[in-house]
Every structure is written in C-alpha cells, then in structure tokens.
Protein backbone atom coordinates (compact mmCIF):
# COMPACT_ATOMS: atom_id res chain seq x y z
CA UNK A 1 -23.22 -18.02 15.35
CA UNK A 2 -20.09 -15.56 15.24
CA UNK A 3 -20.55 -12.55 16.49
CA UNK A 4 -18.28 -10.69 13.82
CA UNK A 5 -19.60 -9.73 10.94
CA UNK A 6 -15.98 -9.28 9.14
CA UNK A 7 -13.27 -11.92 9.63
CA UNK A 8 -10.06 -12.68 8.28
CA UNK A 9 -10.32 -15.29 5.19
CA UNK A 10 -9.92 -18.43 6.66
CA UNK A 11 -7.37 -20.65 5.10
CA UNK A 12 -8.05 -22.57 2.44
CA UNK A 13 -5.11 -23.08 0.02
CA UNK A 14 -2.52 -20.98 -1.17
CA UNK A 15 -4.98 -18.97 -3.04
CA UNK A 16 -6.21 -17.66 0.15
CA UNK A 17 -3.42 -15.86 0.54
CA UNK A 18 -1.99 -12.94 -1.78
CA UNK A 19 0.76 -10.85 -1.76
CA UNK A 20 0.55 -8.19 0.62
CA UNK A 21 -0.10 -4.25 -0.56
CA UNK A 22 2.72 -3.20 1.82
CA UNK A 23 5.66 -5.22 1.56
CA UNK A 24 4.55 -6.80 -1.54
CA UNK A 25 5.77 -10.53 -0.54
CA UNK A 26 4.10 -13.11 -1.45
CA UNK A 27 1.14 -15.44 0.27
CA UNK A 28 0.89 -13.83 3.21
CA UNK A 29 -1.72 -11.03 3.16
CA UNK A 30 -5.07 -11.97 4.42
CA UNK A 31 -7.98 -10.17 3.13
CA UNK A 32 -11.17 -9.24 5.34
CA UNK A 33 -14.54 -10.85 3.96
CA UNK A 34 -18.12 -10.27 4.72
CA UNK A 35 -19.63 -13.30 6.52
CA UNK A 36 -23.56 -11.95 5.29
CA UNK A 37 -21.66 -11.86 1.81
CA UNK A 38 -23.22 -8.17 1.38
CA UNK A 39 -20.11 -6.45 0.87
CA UNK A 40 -16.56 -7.00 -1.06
CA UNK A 41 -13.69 -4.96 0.43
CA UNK A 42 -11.14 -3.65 -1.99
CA UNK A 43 -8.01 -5.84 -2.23
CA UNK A 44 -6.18 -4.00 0.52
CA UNK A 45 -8.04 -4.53 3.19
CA UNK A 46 -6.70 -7.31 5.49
CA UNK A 47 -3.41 -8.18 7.22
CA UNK A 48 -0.12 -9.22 6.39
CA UNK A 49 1.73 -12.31 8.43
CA UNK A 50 4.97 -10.59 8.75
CA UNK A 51 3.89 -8.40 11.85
CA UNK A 52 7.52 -7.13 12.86
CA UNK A 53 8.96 -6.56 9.22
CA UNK A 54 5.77 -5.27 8.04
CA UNK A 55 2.82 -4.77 10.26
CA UNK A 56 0.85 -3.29 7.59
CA UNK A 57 -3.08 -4.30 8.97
CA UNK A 58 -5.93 -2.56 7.52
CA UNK A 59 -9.35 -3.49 8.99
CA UNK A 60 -13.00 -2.86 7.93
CA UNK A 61 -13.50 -0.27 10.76
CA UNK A 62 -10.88 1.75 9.10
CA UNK A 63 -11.52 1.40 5.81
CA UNK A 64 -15.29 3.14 6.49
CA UNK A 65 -13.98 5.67 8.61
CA UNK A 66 -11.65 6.65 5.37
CA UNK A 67 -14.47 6.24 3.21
CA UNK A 68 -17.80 7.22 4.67
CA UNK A 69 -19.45 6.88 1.51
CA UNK A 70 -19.70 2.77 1.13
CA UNK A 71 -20.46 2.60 4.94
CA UNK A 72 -23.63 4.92 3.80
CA UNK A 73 -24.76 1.94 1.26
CA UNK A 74 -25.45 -0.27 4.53
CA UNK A 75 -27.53 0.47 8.01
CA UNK A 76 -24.78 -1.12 10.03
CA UNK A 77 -21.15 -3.16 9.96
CA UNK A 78 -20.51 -4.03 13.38
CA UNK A 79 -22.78 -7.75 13.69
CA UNK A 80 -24.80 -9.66 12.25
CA UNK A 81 -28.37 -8.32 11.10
CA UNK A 82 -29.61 -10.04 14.09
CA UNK A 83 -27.86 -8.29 16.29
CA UNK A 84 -28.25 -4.53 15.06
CA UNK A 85 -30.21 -3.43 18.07
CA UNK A 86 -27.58 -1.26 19.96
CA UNK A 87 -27.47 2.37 19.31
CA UNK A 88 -24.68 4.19 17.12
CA UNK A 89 -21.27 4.84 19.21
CA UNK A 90 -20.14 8.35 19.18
CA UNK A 91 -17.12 8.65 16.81
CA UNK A 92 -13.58 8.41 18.57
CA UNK A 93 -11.64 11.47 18.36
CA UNK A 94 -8.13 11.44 16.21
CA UNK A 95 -5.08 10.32 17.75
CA UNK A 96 -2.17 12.53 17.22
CA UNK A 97 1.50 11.79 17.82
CA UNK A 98 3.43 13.95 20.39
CA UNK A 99 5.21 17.34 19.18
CA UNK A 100 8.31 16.23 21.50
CA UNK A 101 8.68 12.77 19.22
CA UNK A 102 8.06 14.60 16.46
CA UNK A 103 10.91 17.86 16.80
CA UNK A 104 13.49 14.78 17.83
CA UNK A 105 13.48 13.93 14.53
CA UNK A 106 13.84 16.65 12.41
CA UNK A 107 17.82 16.95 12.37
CA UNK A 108 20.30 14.42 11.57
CA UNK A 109 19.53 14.75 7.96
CA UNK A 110 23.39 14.08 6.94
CA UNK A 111 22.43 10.36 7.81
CA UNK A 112 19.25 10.13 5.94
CA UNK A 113 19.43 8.73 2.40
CA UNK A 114 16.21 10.62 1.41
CA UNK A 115 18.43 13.87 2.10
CA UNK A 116 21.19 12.98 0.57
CA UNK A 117 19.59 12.20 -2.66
CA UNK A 118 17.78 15.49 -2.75
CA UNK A 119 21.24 17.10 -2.01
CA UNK A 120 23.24 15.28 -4.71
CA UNK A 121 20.48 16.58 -7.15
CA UNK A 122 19.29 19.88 -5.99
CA UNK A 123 21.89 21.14 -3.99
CA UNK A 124 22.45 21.06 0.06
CA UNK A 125 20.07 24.65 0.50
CA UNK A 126 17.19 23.34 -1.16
CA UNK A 127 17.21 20.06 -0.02
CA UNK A 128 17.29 21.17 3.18
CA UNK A 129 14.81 23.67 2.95
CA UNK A 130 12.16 20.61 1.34
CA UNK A 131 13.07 18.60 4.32
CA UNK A 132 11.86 21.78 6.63
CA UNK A 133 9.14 22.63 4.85
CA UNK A 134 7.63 19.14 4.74
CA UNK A 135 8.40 18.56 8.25
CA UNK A 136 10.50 14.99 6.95
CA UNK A 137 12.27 13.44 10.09
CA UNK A 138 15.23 10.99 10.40
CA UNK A 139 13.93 7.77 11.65
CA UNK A 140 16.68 5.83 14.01
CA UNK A 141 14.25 2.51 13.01
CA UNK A 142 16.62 1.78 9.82
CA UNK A 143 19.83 3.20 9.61
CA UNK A 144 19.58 5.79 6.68
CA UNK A 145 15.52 6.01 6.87
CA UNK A 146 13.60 8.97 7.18
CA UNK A 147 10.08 9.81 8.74
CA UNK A 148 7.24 11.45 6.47
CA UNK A 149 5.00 12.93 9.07
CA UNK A 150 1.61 13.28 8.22
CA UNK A 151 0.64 16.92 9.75
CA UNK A 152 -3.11 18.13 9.64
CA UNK A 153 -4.07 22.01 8.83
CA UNK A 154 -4.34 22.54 12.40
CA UNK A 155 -0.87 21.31 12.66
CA UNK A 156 -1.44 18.09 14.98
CA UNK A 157 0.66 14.85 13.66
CA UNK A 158 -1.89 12.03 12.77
CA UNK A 159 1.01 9.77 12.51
CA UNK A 160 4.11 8.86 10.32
CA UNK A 161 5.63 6.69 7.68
CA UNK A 162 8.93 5.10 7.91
CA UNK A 163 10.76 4.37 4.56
CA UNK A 164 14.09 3.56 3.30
CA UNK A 165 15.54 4.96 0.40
CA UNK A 166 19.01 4.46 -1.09
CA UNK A 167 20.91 7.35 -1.31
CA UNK A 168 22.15 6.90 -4.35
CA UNK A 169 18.98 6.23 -7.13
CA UNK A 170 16.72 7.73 -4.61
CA UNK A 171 14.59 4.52 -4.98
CA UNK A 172 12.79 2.54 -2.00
CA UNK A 173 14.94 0.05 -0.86
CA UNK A 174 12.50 -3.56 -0.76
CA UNK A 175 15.28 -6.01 -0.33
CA UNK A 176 15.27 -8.55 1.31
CA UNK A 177 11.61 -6.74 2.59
CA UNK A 178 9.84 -3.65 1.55
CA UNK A 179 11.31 -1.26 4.33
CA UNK A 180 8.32 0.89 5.21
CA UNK A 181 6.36 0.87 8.64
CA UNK A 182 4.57 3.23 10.62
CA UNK A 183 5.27 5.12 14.34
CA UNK A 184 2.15 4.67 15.67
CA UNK A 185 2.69 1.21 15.38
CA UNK A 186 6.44 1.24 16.41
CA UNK A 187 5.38 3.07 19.30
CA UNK A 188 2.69 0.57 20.25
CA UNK A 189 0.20 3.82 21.45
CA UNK A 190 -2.83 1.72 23.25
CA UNK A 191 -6.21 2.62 21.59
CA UNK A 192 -4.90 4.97 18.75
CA UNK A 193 -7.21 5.99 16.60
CA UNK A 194 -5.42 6.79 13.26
CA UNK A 195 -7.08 9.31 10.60
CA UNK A 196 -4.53 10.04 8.40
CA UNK A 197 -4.22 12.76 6.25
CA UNK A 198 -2.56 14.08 3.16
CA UNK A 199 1.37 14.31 3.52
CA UNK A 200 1.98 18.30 3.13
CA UNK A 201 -1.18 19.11 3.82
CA UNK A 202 -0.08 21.73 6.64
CA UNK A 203 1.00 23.82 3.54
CA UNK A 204 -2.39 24.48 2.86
CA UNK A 205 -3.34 27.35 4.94
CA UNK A 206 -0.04 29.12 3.81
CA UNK A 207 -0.56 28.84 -0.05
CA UNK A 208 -4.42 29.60 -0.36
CA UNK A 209 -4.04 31.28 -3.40
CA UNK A 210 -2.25 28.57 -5.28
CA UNK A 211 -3.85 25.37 -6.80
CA UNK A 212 -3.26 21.77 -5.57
CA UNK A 213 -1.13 18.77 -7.50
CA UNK A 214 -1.59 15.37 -6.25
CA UNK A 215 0.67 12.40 -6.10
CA UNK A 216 1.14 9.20 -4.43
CA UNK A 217 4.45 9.15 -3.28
CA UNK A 218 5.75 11.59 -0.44
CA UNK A 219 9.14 11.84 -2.30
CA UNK A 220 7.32 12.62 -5.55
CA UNK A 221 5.69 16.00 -3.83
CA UNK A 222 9.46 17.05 -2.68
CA UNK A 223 10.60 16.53 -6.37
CA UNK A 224 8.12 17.72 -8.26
CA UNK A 225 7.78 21.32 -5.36
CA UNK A 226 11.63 21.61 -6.67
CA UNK A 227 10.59 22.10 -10.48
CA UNK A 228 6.66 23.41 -10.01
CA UNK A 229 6.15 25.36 -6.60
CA UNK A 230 3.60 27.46 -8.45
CA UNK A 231 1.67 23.94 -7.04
CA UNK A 232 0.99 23.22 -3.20
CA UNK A 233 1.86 19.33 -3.95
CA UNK A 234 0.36 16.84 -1.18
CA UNK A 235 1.06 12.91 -1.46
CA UNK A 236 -1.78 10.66 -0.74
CA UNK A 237 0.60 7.57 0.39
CA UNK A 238 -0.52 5.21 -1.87
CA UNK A 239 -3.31 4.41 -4.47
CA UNK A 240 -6.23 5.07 -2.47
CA UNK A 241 -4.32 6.62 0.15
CA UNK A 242 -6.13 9.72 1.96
CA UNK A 243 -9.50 9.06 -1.03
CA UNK A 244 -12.19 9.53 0.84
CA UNK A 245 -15.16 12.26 2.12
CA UNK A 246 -13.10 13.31 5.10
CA UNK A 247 -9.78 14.01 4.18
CA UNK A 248 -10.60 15.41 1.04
CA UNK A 249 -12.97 18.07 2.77
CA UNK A 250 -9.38 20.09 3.22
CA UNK A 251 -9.25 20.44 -0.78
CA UNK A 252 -13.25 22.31 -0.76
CA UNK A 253 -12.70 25.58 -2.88
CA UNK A 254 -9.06 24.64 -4.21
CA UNK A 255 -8.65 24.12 -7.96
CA UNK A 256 -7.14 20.41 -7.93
CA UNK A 257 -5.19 18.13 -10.42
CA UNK A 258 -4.38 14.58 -10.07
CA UNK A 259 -0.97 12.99 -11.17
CA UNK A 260 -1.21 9.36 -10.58
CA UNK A 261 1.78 7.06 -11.14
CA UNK A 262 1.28 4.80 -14.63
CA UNK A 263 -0.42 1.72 -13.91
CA UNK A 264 -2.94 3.77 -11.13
CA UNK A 265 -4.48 6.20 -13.79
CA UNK A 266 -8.40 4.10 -14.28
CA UNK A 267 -8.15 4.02 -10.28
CA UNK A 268 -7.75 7.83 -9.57
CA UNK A 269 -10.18 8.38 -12.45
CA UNK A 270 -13.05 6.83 -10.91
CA UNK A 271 -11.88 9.26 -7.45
CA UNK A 272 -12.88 12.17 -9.52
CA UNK A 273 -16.49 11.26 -9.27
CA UNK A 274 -15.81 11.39 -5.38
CA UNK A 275 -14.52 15.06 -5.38
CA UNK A 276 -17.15 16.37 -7.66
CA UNK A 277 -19.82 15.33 -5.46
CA UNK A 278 -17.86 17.24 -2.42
CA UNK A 279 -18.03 20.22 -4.67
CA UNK A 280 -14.20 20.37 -5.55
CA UNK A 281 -13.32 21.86 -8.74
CA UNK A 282 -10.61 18.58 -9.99
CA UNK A 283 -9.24 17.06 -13.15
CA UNK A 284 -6.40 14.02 -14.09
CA UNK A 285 -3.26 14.68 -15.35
CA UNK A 286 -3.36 11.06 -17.55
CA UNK A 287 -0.21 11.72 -20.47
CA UNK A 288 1.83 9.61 -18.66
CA UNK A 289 -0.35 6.79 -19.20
CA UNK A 290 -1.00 7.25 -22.26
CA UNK A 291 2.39 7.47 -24.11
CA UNK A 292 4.27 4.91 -21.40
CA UNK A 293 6.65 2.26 -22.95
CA UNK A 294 6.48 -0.84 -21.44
CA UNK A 295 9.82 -0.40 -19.67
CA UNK A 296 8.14 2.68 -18.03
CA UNK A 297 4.88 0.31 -17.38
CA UNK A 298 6.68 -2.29 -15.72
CA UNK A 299 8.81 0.07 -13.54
CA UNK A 300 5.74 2.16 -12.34
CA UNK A 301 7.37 5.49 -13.22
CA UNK A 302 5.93 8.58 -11.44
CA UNK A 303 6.10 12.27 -12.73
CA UNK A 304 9.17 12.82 -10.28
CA UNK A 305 11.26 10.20 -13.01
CA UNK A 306 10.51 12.63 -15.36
CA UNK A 307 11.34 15.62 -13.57
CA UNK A 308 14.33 14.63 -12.10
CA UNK A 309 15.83 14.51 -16.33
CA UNK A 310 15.49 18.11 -16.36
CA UNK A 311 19.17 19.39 -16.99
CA UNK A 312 20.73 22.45 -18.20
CA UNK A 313 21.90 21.08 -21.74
CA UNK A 314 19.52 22.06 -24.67
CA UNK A 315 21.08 19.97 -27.06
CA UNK A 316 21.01 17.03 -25.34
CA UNK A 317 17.12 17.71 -24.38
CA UNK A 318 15.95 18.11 -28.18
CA UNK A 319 17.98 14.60 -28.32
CA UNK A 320 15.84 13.45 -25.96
CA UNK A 321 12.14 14.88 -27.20
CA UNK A 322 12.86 12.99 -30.21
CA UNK A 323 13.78 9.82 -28.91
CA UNK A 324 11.01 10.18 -26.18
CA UNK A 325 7.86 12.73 -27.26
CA UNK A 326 6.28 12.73 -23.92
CA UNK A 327 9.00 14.21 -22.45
CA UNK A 328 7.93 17.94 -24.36
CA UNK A 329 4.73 17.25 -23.99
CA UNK A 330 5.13 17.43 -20.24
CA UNK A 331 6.92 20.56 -20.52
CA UNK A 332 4.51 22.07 -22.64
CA UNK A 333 1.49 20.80 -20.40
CA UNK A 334 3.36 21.91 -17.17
CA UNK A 335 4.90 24.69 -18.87
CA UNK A 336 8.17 24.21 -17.61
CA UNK A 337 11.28 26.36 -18.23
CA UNK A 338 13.72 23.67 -17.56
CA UNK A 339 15.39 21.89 -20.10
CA UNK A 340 16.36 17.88 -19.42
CA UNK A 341 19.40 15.63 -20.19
CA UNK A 342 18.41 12.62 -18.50
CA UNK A 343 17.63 8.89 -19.59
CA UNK A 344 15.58 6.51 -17.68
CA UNK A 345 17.34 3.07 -17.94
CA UNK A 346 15.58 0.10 -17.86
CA UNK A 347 18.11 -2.04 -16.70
CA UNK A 348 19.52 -0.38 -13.59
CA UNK A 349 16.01 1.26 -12.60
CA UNK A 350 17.72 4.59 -12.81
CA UNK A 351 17.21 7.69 -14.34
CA UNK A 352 21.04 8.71 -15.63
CA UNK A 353 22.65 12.40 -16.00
CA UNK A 354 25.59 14.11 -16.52
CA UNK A 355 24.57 17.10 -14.45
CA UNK A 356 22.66 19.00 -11.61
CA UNK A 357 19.56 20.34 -12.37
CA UNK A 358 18.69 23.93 -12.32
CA UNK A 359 15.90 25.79 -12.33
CA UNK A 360 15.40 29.45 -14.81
C-alpha cells in the first residue's frame, strides 16, 4: 500500500498533463490527486517539469496551510485512513528571508525595466518613491528584472518574486518562457517554510485609517497607488494568491474592496464568502467584467490598463468615453480627477498615449 496519501498524477497520456499556472507552457504541469479519492485540489496544485526555467511546485501541504478552511472538512491529510494514529505535529514556524539579501537589492533601479516604465510614465520622483515604498528590489537573476518582496506587518520578508518586465509596454515578458521565479527557491534555503503574504502589506500599520483595494498583480498596486493613494493597495500574486483564513486575518477591521483582473471576477466572488465569515467588512469591484470587449477579454486587462490612459487632454478623453463608456464609469465609481487620452490596442498589447500622466 503507498504510504502517501497525495501523489503526483501518474502518466497516462497527454491529457495527464496541462499547462502549467506559472509559466503557462504546455503539457507539463502535474496536478496532485487524492489516492482515497476524498478530495479534488484546485487546478494549481501540482508541479511543473521545467524545474530551472520555472520551478513553480505547489503541494497539498501548502495548499492547507494557505487555506485552513478545506483542511477543516477532513480529520487528517498526511496517510492513509489506516494509518491516522500519530498525533498532530506542532505547526512549523515561517521562514523569512535575510534583511542583508534583502537591502542588496533595493538600488540599481536604472537597470530595472519595472522602474523604467514607471519613470517614462510617472516621472523619475515618483517612480522612485513607489519602488521605496513597496520595498521592490533589482533582481541580478534576469538582466532588467526586479524583486517584489513580500514583507509581513511585523516587517520580516516571507520571500520574493522574480519577474521580468519590458521596459517599454510595461508588460511581463513570457518569451520564449514566462520569466517569473521565486528567491527562496533560487537560494535553495533547506527546510523553508514559506507563508506568504500580501505584497504591500507592511503599509498596513502606517495607513490604518484608510481602506484597502485589492489586486492581483504587484505592478497593478504601484499603478493604481499613483492615481488612488486615498487606497492602501496590496497584490495577492495571483488568482487565489494570499485567499485564505491566515493571511487575510491582517485585513480584520479594514473596510476592503476587491478589483480582480477580467476573466477572475466569479473566482474572487466566491472569496467574499471567505472574508465575511472572518468578520471583514468587503465588497467586488466587478464593472470591468461586465462591460469588457472581447479584445479586453482575451488580453486579461487589469484596472492598471485603464489607469495608465489617464492623460491631461479633456478633449481627447470625452473622445474616448464615447467610444469606450466604461472608461467614465470608472472615473465616476473611483471618483477620479484625472482625465485620460489613452487607447488600448489590440494588436500590439499596448495601451498608446501622446502624453505623461498627471495627477490634479
């Protein structure tokens, strides 16, 4: 009989194999399944072949420690039901990532591409102040890549993402791979025990008073603290990201709105449910989803691509509005004092402008 309860899908066909949540390629992500056939993990769970380009591995263990709440469905996960005799482990404690490695990376920003993009659109002082506030390093992993650190309210590092982003669009650079990976794994620490957290959320403590925006994507909160810093904006990392019972326990008695990317909006709607039962006061931002053309659909447009057409030029804006609606609704929701000339175009996967933004 084998001893673990969850195992790797074993090979049987290319439809064994999907594309990986990472790195996105193709037949090579491996998803975990449940020998007693009890339990069906969510599509991310598993491992992706390409351990050096990728490395993205997400096991069962980790997936209950980020969400307590399915674990409490079931008595145990470890073995088989024969073998549930031992007595519950005490809970590892967090790993953290040294404040040295950390500090040696938060300079060189003249050759990160995430800087210079926030320079060419806000301006050198304010992108360099987002880059200090969010404690965003220079990563030597990729030439051009930066480091999003993921720092805790106590301010200990849980770990950090490395990404690639061209300096030019500002978009994630996935070719001829997804460029993304993580330090703890780059640093091969023996026996870390990763808890991540939300990126930002050492801003917390600092901005009690104000309410909390959402997002996936760490370079969304940068754009969208630019236009709305009435907001403490945190990134989750991805779609389920830092969605479960004990990161979220940092939101308890903040006023919190959601602004998933279109295409995620049903999936962060059922996470409500999650927050209301830890007695946090939340709601969805869902607009975007609703008024999305397919060209928007297919390119998985955040509120960041609408943010970043907000330009100076009135005329050009009420242009604008009427060829697009959402884009005043969005104002008028966020109320927003900014005006917008850009145009997101399909066909480049950019969002073009004449100008640099300002804000009034």
């Amino acid at each position: 009989m084998n001893a673990h309860r969850f195992i790797l899908q074993p090979y049987k066909g290319i439809g064994s194999r999907h594309s990986c949540p990472a790195c996105h390629k193709k037949r090579c992500f491996s998803r975990y399944i449940d020998t007693e056939k009890q339990i069906t993990f969510p599509d991310d769970v598993g491992r992706c072949d390409h351990e050096q380009s990728c490395g993205y591995h997400l096991t069962p263990k980790e997936y209950f420690e980020r969400n307590p709440q399915a674990k409490s469905l079931h008595c145990d996960f470890s073995t088989p039901s024969a073998l549930r005799a031992k007595p519950t482990e005490p809970r590892k404690p967090t790993s953290f990532i040294a404040a040295e490695t950390v500090s040696q990376t938060l300079h060189g920003y003249e050759k990160n591409n995430l800087f210079l993009f926030l320079r060419s659109n806000f301006g050198a002082e304010d992108a360099l102040r987002l880059m200090k506030d969010y404690r965003v390093g220079t990563s030597k992993h990729w030439p051009g890549s930066c480091v999003f650190w993921q720092t805790d309210t106590d301010g200990n590092v849980r770990t950090g993402k490395v990404m690639l982003y061209n300096a030019d669009t500002g978009k994630r650079v996935k070719e001829p791979f997804n460029h993304v990976t993580w330090v703890h794994s780059l640093l091969r620490l023996p026996d870390f025990n990763l808890r991540q957290c939300f990126f930002g959320e050492h801003l917390l403590p600092m901005n009690r008073g104000k309410p909390v925006a959402i997002v996936e994507s760490e370079k969304t909160a940068l754009v969208a603290t630019y236009y709305l810093p009435e907001y403490v904006w945190l990134a989750t990392g991805g779609k389920n990201g830092c969605f479960n019972a004990d990161a979220l326990r940092v939101l308890k008695g903040r006023q919190v709105i959601l602004y998933p990317d279109i295409g995620a909006t049903d999936q962060w709607q059922q996470k409500l449910s999650l927050l209301r039962k830890l007695c946090i006061e939340a709601s969805l931002f869902n607009f975007l989803e609703e008024v999305a053309t397919d060209h928007e659909r297919t390119a998985g447009l955040d509120i960041a691509d609408y943010l970043l057409q907000i330009e100076p030029d009135q005329a050009v804006l009420q242009a604008m509005i009427k060829k697009n609606p959402m884009l005043q609704k969005l104002i008028d929701d966020l109320q927003l004092t900014l005006v917008s000339v850009g145009r997101y175009d399909p066909d480049t996967d950019a969002i073009n402008k004449t100008s640099t933004p300002s804000k009034q």
